[in-house]
Protein backbone atom coordinates (compact mmCIF):
# COMPACT_ATOMS: atom_id res chain seq x y z
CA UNK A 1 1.33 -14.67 -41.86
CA UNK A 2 2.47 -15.64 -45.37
CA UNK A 3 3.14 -14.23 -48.35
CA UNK A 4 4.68 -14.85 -52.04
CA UNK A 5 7.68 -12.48 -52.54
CA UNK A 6 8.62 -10.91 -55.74
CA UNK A 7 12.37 -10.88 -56.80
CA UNK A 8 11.51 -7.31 -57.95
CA UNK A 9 10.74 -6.67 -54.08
CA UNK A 10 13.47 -8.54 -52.87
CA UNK A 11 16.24 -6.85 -55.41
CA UNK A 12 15.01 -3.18 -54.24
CA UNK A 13 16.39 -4.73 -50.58
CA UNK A 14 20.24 -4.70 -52.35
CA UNK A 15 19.88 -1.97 -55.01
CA UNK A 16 17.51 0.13 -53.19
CA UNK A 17 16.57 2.22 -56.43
CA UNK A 18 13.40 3.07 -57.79
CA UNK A 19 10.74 5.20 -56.78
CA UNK A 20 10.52 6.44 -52.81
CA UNK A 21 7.24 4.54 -52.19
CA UNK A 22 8.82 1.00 -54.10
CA UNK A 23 11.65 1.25 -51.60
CA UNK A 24 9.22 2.26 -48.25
CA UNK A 25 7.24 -0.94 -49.71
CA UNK A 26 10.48 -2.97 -50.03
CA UNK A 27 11.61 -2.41 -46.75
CA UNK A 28 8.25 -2.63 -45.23
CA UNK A 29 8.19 -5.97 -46.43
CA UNK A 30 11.76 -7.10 -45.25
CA UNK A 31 10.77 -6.11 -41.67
CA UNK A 32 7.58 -7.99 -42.20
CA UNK A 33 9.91 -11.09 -42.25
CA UNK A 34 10.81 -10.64 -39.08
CA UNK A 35 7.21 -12.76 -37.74
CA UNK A 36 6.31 -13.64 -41.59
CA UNK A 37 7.09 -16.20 -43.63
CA UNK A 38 7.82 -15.76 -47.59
CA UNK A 39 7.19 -18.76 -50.40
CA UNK A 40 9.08 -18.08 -53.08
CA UNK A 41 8.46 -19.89 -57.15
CA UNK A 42 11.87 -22.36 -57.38
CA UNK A 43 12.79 -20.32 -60.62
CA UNK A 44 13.75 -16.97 -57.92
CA UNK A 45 17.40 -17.89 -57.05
CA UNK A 46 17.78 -17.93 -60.63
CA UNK A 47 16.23 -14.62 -61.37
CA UNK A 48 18.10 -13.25 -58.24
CA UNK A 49 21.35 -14.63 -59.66
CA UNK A 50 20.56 -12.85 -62.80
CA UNK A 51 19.54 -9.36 -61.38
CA UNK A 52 22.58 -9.59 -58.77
CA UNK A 53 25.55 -10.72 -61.93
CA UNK A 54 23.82 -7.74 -63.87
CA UNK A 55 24.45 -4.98 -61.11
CA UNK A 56 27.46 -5.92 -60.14
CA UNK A 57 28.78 -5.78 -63.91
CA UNK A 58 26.86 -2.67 -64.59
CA UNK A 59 29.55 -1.59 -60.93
CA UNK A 60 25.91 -0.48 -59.94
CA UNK A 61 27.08 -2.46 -56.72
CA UNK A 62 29.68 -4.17 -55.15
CA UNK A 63 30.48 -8.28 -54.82
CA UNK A 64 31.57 -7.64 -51.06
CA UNK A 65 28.10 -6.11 -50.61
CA UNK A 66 26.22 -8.96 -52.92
CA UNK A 67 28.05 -11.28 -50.75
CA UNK A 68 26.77 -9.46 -47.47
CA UNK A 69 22.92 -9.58 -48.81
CA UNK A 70 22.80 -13.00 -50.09
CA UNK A 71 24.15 -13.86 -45.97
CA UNK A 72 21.17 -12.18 -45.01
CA UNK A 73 18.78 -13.74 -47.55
CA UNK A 74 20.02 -16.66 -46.22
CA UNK A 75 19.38 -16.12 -42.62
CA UNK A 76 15.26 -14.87 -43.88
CA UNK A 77 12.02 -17.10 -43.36
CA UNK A 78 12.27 -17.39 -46.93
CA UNK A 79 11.34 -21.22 -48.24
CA UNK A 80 11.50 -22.10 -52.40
CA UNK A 81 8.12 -23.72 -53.60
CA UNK A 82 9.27 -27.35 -55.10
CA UNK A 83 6.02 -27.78 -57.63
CA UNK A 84 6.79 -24.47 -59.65
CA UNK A 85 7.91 -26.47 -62.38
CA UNK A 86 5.39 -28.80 -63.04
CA UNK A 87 2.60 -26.51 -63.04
CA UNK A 88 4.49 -24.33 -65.77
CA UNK A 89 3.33 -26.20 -68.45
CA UNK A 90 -0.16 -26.09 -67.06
CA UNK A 91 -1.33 -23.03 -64.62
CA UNK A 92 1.65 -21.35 -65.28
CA UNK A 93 0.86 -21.25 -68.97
CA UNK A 94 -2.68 -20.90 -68.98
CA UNK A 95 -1.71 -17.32 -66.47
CA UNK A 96 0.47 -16.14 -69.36
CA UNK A 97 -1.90 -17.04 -72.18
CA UNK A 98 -4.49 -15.00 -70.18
CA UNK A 99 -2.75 -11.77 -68.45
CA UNK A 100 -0.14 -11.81 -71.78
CA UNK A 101 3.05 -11.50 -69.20
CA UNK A 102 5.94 -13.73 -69.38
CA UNK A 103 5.72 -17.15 -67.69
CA UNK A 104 8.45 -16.39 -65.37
CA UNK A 105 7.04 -13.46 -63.96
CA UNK A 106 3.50 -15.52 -63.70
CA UNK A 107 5.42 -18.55 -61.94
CA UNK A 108 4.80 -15.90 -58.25
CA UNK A 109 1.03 -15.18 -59.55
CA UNK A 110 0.38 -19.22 -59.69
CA UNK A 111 1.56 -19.51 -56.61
CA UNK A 112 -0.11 -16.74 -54.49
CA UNK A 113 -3.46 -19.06 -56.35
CA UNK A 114 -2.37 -22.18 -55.59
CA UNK A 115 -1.60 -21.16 -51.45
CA UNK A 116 -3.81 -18.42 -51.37
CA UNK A 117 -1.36 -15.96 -50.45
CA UNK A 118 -0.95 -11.96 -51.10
CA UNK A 119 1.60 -11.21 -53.26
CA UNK A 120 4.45 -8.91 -52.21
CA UNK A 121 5.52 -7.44 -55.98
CA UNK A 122 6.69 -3.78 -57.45
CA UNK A 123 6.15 -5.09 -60.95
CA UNK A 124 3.21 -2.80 -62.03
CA UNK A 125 1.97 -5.38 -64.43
CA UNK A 126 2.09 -8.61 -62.40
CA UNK A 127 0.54 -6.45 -59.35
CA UNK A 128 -2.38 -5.70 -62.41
CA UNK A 129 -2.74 -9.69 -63.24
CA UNK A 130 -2.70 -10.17 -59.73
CA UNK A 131 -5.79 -7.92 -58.75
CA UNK A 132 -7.55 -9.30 -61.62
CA UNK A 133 -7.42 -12.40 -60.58
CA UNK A 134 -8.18 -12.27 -57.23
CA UNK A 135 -4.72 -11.92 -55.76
CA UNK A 136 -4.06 -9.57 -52.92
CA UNK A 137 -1.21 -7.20 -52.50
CA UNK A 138 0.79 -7.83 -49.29
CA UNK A 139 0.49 -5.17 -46.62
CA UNK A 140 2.46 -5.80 -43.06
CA UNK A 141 -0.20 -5.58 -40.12
């Protein structure tokens, strides 16, 4: 089983914040990894790097422990998509013209089309672009 994995999904894993049923989700779908497989758009490290230099300088948490999750990102059946950007002139575009969302947040929508894969994502809006156009939400079996 595959899926496409949301950076918000995959931040809840360090900063475990939000709402009870977000984090249940989250950490549903981290122990799905253990016999799944995650595709990730090539723009998440980025986005990850962003969220992760943000907390820390916000002290909403620690480098040591930053240092500790990224280990265990790095140990996940996580694999980056290599055609995210050249379809982000094209699908990628054409997803933001139509569901008005930012192109970056699309880049995991185009992909979930392109492979046919559920989306794992705790962004309300994409999950709402995501139904509408066909895309499942992931749920472990």
């Amino acid at each position: 089983m595959s899926f496409v994995l949301d950076n918000s999904v995959a931040m809840c894993w360090l900063l475990n914040d939000g709402r009870t049923a977000d984090v249940a989700y989250a950490r549903m779908t981290l122990d799905a990894l253990e016999q799944a497989s995650a595709r990730l758009p090539s723009l998440w490290a980025l986005e990850a790097a962003n969220v992760i230099a943000k907390a820390e300088a916000r002290s909403l948490v620690a480098e040591s422990r930053t240092r500790a999750f990224i280990a265990v990102l790095m140990r996940l059946n996580i694999n980056s998509d290599t055609q995210t950007a050249d379809k982000a002139l094209h699908d990628t575009l054409h997803l933001a013209r139509r569901y008005k969302l930012s192109a970056h947040d699309l880049a995991y929508l185009e992909l979930a089309l392109r492979e046919g894969l559920p989306l794992a994502t705790l962004d309300a809006d994409l999950g709402k672009a995501a139904l509408k156009a066909g895309v499942k939400r992931f749920h472990a079996t």
